[in-house]
C-alpha atoms as a PDB file:
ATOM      1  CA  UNK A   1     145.864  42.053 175.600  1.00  0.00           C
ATOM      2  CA  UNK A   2     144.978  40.014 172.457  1.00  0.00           C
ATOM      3  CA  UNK A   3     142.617  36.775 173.725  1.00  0.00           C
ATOM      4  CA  UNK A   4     144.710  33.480 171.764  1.00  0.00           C
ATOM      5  CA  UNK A   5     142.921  32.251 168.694  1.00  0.00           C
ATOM      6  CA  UNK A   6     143.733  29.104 166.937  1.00  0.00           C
ATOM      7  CA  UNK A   7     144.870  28.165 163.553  1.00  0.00           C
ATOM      8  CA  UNK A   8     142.286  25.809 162.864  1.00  0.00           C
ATOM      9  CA  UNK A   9     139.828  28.622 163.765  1.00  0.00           C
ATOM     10  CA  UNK A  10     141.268  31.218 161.347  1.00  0.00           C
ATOM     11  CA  UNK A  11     141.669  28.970 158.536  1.00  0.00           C
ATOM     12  CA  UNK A  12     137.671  27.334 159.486  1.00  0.00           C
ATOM     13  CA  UNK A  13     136.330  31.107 159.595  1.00  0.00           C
ATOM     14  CA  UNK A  14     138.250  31.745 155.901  1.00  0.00           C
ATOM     15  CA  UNK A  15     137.438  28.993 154.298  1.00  0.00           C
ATOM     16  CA  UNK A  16     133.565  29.675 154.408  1.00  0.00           C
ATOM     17  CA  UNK A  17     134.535  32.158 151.605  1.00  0.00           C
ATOM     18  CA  UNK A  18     132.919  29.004 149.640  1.00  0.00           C
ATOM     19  CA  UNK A  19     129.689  27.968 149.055  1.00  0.00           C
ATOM     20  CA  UNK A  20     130.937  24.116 149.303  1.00  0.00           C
ATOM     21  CA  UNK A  21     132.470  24.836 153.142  1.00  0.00           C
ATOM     22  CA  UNK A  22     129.202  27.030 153.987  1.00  0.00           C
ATOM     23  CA  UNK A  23     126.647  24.047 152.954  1.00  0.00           C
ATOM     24  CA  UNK A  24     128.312  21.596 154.952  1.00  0.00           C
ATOM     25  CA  UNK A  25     129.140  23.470 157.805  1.00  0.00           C
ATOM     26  CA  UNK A  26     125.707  25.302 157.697  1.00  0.00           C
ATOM     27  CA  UNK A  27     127.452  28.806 158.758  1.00  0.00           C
ATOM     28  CA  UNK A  28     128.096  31.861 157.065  1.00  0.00           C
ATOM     29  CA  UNK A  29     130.162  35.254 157.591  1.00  0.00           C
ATOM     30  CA  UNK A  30     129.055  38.743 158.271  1.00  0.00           C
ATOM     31  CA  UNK A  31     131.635  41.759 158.837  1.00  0.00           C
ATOM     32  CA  UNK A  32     131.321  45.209 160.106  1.00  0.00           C
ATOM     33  CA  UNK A  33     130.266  46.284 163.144  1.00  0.00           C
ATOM     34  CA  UNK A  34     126.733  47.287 161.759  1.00  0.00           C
ATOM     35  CA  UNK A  35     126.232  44.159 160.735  1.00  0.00           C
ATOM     36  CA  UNK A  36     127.453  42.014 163.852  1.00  0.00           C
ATOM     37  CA  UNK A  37     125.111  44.140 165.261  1.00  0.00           C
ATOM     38  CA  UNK A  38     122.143  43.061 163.257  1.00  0.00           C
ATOM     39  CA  UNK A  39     123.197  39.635 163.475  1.00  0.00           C
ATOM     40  CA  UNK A  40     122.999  39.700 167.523  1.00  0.00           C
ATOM     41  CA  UNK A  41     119.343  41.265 167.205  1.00  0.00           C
ATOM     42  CA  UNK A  42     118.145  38.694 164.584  1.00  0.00           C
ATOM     43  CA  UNK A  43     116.578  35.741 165.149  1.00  0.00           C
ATOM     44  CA  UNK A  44     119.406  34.134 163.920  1.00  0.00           C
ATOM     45  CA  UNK A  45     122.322  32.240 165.732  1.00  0.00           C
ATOM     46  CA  UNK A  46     125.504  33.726 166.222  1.00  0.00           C
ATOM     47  CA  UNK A  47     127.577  30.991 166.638  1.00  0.00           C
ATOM     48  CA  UNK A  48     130.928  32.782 167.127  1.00  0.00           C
ATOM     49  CA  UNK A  49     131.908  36.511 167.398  1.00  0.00           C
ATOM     50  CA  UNK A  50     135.518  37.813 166.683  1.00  0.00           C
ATOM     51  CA  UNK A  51     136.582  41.540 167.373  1.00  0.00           C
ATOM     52  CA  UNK A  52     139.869  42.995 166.331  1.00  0.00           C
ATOM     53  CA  UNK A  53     140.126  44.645 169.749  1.00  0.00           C
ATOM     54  CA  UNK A  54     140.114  41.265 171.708  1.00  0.00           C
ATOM     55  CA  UNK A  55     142.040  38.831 169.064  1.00  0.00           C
ATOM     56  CA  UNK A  56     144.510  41.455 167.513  1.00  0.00           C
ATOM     57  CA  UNK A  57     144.345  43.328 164.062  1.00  0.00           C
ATOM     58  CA  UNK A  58     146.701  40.889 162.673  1.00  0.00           C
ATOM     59  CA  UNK A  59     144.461  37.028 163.370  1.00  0.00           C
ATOM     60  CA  UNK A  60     141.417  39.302 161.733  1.00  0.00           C
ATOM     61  CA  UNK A  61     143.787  40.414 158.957  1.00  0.00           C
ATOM     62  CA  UNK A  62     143.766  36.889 158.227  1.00  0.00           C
ATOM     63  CA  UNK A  63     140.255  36.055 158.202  1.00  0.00           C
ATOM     64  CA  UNK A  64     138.764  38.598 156.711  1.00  0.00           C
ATOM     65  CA  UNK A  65     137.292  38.433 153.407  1.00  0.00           C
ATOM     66  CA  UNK A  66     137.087  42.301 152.961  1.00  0.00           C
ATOM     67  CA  UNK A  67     139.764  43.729 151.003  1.00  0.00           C
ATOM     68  CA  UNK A  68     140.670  45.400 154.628  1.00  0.00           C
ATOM     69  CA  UNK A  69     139.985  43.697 157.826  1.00  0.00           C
ATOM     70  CA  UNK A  70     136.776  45.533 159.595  1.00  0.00           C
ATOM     71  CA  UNK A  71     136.734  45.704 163.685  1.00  0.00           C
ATOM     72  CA  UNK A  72     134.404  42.940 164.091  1.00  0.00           C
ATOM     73  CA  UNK A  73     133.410  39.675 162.283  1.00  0.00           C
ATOM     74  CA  UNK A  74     131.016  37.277 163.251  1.00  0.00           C
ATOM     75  CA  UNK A  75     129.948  33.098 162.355  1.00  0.00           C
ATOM     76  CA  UNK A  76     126.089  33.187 161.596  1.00  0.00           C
ATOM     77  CA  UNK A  77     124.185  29.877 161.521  1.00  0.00           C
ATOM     78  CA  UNK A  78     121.812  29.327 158.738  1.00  0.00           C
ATOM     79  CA  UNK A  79     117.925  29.131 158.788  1.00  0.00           C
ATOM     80  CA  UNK A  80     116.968  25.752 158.845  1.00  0.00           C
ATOM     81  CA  UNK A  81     114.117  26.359 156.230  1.00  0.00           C
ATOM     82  CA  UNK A  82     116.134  28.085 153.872  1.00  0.00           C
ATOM     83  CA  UNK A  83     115.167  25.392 151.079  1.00  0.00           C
ATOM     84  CA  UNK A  84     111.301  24.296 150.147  1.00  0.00           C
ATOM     85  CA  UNK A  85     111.831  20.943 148.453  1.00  0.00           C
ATOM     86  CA  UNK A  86     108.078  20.292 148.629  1.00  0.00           C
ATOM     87  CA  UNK A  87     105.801  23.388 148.289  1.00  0.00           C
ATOM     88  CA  UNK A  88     102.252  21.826 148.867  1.00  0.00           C
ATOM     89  CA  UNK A  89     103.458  21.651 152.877  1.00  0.00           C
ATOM     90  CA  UNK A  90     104.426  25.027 153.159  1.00  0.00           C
ATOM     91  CA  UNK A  91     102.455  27.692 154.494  1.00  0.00           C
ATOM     92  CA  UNK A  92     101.759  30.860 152.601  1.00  0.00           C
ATOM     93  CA  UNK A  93      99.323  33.127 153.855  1.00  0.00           C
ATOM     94  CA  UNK A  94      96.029  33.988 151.983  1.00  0.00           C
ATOM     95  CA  UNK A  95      97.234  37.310 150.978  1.00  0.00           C
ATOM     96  CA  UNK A  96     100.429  39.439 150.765  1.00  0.00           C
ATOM     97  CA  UNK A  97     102.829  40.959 148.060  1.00  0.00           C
ATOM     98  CA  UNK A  98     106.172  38.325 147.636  1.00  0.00           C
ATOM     99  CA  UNK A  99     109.153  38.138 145.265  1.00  0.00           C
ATOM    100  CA  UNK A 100     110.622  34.987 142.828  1.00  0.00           C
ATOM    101  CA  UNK A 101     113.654  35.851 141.409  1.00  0.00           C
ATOM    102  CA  UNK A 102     114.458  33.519 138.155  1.00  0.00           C
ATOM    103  CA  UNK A 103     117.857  33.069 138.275  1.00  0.00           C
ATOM    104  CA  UNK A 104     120.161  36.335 139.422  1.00  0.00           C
ATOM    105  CA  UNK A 105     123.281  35.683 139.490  1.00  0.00           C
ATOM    106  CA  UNK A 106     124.857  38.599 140.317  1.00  0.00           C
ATOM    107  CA  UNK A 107     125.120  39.003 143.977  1.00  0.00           C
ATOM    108  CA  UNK A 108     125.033  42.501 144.068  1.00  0.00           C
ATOM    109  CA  UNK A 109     121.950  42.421 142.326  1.00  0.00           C
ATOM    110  CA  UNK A 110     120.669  39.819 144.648  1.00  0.00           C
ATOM    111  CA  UNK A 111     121.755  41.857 147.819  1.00  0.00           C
ATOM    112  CA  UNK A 112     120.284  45.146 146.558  1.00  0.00           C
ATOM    113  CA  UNK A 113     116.526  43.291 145.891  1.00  0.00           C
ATOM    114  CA  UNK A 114     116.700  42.139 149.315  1.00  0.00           C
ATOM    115  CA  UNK A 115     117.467  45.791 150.845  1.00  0.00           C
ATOM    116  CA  UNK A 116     114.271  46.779 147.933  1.00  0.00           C
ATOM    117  CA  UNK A 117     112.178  44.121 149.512  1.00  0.00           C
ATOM    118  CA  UNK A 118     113.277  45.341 153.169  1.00  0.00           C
ATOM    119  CA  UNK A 119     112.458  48.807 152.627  1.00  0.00           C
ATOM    120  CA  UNK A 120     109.177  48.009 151.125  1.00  0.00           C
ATOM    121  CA  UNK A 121     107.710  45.401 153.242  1.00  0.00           C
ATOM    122  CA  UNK A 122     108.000  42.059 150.484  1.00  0.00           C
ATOM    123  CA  UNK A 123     106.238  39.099 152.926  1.00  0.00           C
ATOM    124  CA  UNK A 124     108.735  36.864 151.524  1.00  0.00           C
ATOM    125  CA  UNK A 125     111.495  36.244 148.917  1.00  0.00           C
ATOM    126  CA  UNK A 126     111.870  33.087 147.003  1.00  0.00           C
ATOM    127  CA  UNK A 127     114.464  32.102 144.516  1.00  0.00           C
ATOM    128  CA  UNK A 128     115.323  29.624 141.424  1.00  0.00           C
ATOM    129  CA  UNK A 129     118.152  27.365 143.011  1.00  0.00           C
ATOM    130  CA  UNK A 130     120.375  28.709 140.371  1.00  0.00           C
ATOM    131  CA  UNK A 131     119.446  31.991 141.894  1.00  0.00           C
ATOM    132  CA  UNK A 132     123.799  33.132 143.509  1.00  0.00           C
ATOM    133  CA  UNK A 133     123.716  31.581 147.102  1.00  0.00           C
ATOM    134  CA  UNK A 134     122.060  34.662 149.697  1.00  0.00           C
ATOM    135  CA  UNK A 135     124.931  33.989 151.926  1.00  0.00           C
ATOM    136  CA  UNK A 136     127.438  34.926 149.563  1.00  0.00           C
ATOM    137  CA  UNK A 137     129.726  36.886 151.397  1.00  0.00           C
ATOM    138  CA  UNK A 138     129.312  39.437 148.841  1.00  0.00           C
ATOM    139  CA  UNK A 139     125.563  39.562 148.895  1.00  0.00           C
ATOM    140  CA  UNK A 140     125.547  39.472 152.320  1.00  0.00           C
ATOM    141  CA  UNK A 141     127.682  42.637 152.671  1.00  0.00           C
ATOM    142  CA  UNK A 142     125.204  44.570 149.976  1.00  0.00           C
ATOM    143  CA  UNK A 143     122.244  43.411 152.304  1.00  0.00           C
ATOM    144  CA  UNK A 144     123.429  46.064 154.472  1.00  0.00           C
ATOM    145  CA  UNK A 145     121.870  43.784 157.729  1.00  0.00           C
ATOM    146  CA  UNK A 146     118.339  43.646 155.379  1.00  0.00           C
ATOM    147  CA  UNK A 147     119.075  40.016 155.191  1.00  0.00           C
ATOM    148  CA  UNK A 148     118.252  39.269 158.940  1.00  0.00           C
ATOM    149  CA  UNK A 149     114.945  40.857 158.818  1.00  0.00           C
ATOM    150  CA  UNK A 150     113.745  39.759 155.021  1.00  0.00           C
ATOM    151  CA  UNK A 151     112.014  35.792 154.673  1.00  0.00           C
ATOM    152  CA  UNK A 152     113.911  34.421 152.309  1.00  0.00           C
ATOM    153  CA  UNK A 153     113.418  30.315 150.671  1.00  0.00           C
ATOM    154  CA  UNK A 154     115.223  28.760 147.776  1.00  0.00           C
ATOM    155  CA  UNK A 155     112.472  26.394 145.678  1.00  0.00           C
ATOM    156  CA  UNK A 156     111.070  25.927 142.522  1.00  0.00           C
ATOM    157  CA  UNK A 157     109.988  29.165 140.561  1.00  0.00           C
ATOM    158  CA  UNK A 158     107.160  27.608 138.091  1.00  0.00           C
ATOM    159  CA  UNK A 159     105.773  25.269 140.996  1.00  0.00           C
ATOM    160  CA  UNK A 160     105.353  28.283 142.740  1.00  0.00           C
ATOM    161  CA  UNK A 161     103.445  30.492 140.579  1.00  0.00           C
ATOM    162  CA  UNK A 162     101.441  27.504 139.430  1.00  0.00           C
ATOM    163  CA  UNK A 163     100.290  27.186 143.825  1.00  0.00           C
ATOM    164  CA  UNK A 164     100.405  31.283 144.293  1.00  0.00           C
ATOM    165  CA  UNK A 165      97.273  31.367 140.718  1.00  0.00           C
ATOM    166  CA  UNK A 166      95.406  27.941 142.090  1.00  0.00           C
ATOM    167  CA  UNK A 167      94.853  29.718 144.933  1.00  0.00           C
ATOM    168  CA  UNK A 168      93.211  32.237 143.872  1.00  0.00           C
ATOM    169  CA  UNK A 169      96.458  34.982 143.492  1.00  0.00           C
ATOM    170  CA  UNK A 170      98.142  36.307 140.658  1.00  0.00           C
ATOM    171  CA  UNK A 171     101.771  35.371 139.154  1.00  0.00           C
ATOM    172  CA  UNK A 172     103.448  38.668 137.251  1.00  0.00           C
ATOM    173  CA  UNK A 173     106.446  39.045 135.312  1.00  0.00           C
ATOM    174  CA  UNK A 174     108.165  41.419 133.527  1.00  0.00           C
ATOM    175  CA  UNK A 175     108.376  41.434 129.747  1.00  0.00           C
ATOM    176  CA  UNK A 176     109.142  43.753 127.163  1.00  0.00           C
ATOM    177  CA  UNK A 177     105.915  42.550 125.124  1.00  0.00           C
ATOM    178  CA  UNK A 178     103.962  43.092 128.815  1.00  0.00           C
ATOM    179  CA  UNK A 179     101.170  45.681 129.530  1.00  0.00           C
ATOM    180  CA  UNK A 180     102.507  49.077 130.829  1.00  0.00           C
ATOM    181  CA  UNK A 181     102.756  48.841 134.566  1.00  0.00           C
ATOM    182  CA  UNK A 182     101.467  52.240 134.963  1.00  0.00           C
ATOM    183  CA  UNK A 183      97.731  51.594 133.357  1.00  0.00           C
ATOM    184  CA  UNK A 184      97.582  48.221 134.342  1.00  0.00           C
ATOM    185  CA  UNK A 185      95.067  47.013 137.187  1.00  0.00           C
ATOM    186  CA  UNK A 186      97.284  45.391 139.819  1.00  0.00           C
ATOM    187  CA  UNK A 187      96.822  43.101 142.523  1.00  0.00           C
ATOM    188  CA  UNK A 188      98.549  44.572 145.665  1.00  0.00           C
ATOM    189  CA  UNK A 189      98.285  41.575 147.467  1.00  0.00           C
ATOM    190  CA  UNK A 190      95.890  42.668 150.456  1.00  0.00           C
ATOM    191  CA  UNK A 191      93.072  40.037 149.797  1.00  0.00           C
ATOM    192  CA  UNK A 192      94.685  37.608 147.814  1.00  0.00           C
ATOM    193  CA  UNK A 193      98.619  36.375 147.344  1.00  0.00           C
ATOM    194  CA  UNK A 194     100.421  38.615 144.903  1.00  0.00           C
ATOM    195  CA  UNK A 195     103.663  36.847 143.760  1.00  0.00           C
ATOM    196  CA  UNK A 196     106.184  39.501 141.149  1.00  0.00           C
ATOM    197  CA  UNK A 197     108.894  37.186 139.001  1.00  0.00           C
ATOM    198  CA  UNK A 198     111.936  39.065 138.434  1.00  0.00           C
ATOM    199  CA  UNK A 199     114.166  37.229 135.685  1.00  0.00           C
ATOM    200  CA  UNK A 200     118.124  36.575 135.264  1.00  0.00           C
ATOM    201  CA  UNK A 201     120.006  39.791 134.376  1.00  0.00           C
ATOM    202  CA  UNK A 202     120.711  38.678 130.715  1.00  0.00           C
ATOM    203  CA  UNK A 203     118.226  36.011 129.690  1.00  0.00           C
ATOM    204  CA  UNK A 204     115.339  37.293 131.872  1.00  0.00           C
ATOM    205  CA  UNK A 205     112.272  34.807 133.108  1.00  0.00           C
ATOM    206  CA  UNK A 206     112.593  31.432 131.398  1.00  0.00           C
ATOM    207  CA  UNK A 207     110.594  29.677 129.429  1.00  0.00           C
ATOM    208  CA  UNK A 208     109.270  27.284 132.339  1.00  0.00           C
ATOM    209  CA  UNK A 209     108.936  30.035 134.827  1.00  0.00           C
ATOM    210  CA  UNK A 210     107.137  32.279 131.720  1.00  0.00           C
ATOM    211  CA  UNK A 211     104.317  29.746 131.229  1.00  0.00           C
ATOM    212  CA  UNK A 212     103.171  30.089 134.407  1.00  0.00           C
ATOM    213  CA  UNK A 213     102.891  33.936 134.694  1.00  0.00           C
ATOM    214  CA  UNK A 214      99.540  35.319 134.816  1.00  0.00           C
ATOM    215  CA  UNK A 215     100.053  38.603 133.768  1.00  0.00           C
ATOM    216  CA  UNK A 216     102.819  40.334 132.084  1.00  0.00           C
ATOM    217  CA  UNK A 217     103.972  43.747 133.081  1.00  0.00           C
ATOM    218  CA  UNK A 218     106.200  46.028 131.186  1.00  0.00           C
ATOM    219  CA  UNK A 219     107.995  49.032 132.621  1.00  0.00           C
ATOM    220  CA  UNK A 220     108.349  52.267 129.644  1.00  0.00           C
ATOM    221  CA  UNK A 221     110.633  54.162 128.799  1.00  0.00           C
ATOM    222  CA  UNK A 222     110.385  57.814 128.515  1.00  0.00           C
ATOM    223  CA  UNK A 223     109.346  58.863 125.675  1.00  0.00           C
ATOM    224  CA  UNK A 224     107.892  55.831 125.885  1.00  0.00           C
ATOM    225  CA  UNK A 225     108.337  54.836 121.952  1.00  0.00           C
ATOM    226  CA  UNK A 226     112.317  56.051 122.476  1.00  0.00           C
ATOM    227  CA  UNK A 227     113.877  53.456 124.472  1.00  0.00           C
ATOM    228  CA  UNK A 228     117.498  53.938 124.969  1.00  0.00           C
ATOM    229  CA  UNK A 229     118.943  51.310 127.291  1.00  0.00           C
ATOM    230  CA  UNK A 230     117.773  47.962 125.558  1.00  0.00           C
ATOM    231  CA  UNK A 231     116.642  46.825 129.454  1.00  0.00           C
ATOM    232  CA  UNK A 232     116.784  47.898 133.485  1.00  0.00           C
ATOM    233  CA  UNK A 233     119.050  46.167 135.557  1.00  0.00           C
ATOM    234  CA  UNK A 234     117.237  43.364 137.368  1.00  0.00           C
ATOM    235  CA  UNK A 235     117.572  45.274 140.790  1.00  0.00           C
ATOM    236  CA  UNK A 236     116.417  48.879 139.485  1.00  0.00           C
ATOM    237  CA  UNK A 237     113.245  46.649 137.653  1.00  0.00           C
ATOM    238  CA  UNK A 238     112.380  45.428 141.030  1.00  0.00           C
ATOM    239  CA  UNK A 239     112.626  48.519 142.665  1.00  0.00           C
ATOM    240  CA  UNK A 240     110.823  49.926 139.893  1.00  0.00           C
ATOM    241  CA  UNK A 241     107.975  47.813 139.876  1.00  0.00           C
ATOM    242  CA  UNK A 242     107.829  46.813 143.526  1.00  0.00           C
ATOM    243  CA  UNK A 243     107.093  50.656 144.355  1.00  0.00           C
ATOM    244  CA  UNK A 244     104.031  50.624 142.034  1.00  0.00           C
ATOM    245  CA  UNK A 245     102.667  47.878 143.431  1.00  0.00           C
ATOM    246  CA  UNK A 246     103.423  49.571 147.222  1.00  0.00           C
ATOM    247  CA  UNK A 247     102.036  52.824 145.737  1.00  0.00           C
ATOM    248  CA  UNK A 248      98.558  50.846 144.741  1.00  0.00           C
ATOM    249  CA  UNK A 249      98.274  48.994 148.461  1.00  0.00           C
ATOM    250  CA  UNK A 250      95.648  49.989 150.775  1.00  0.00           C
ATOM    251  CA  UNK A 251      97.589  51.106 153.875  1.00  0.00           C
ATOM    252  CA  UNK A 252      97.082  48.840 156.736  1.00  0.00           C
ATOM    253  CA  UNK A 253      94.977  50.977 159.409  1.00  0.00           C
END
């Protein structure tokens, strides 16, 4: 027996779909029973939970935003300190490996790196706030759950790198006129903050985030003098360079 579900409900659930409805309401969507799941075991609120078997395949038909309706669906509230509008009171610790992304707009690309930063530990992940909105249902759904489990903060890129170097930490980017990642002597992050800028997917790291990069890395080809592709995708570069960094850090005992 299908439990009733209102109108208003269906059509509140669907239209968070947009980023306009999800900022003022401050909720977002996840779907698929893997991902309910992770929701439930975050530290996140669930605000409201919908499964197919209890409302009927037909009311989650119509909220879905999956191209075909998945067995469960749930409301997620957002973090409240998803934006930094004033870095010099927030705490970063003294040391640890973190991402900026400058502007991806993809959000594939934006729900891969936060399954790369998942998988390899990242402290935190901070993006431009032209960077596409993390609760994109679309990002959310490449996240594959990573998304409850990764720190992530929308703020200023440049103001960022400019705190992460004053302290005593390194800002990197990656440029095609950058030193070769693989000969380069990196800072891992385990004594002082280690901060990696990943750029937008056509224009790469802009010119205000660029000034404020301490070093520039580079990622060769091979051969290295025959380049093929003219660039790496923005998600394979983090990958990329985020596992040389992880292959440099002292593991923790």
């Amino acid at each position: 027996m299908s439990i009733p579900i209102t109108n208003n409900e269906i059509k509140f659930v669907k239209s968070l779909e947009l980023k306009k409805n999800r900022d003022s309401s401050g909720m977002f969507i996840v779907e698929g029973e893997k991902m309910v799941e992770e929701a439930t075991r975050s530290s996140f609120e669930v605000f409201r939970c919908y499964r197919a078997a209890e409302i009927g395949g037909t009311a989650m038909s119509r909220m879905t935003l999956l191209s075909s309706p998945s067995p469960a669906l749930a409301v997620v509230r957002k973090p409240k300190d998803l934006e930094i509008a004033d870095l010099s009171y927030f705490s970063l610790p003294d040391n640890g490996l973190f991402l900026a992304l400058d502007g991806i707009r993809d959000p594939g690309n934006l729900g891969t790196i936060i399954r790369i930063a998942d998988w390899f530990g990242i402290d935190a992940v901070f993006a431009s706030r032209d960077t596409v909105d993390i609760f994109n249902p679309k990002v959310v759904q490449a996240t594959m759950g990573a998304i409850f489990r990764v720190k992530f903060h929308y703020c200023d890129i440049s103001r960022l790198c400019r705190f992460v170097t004053l302290s005593g930490g390194d800002a990197y980017g990656t440029f095609l006129d950058g030193g070769n990642i693989y000969s380069k002597e990196l800072n891992t992050g385990d004594k002082t903050k280690s901060l990696i800028v990943i750029g937008n997917e056509s224009n790469g790291i802009s010119r205000e985030v660029a000034v404020t990069i301490s070093d520039k890395l580079y990622i060769p080809s091979y051969p290295e003098n025959d380049r093929g592709s003219e660039s790496l995708n923005a998600a394979v570069a983090t990958a990329v360079t985020v596992a040389e960094f992880r292959r440099r850090t002292t593991p923790k005992a």
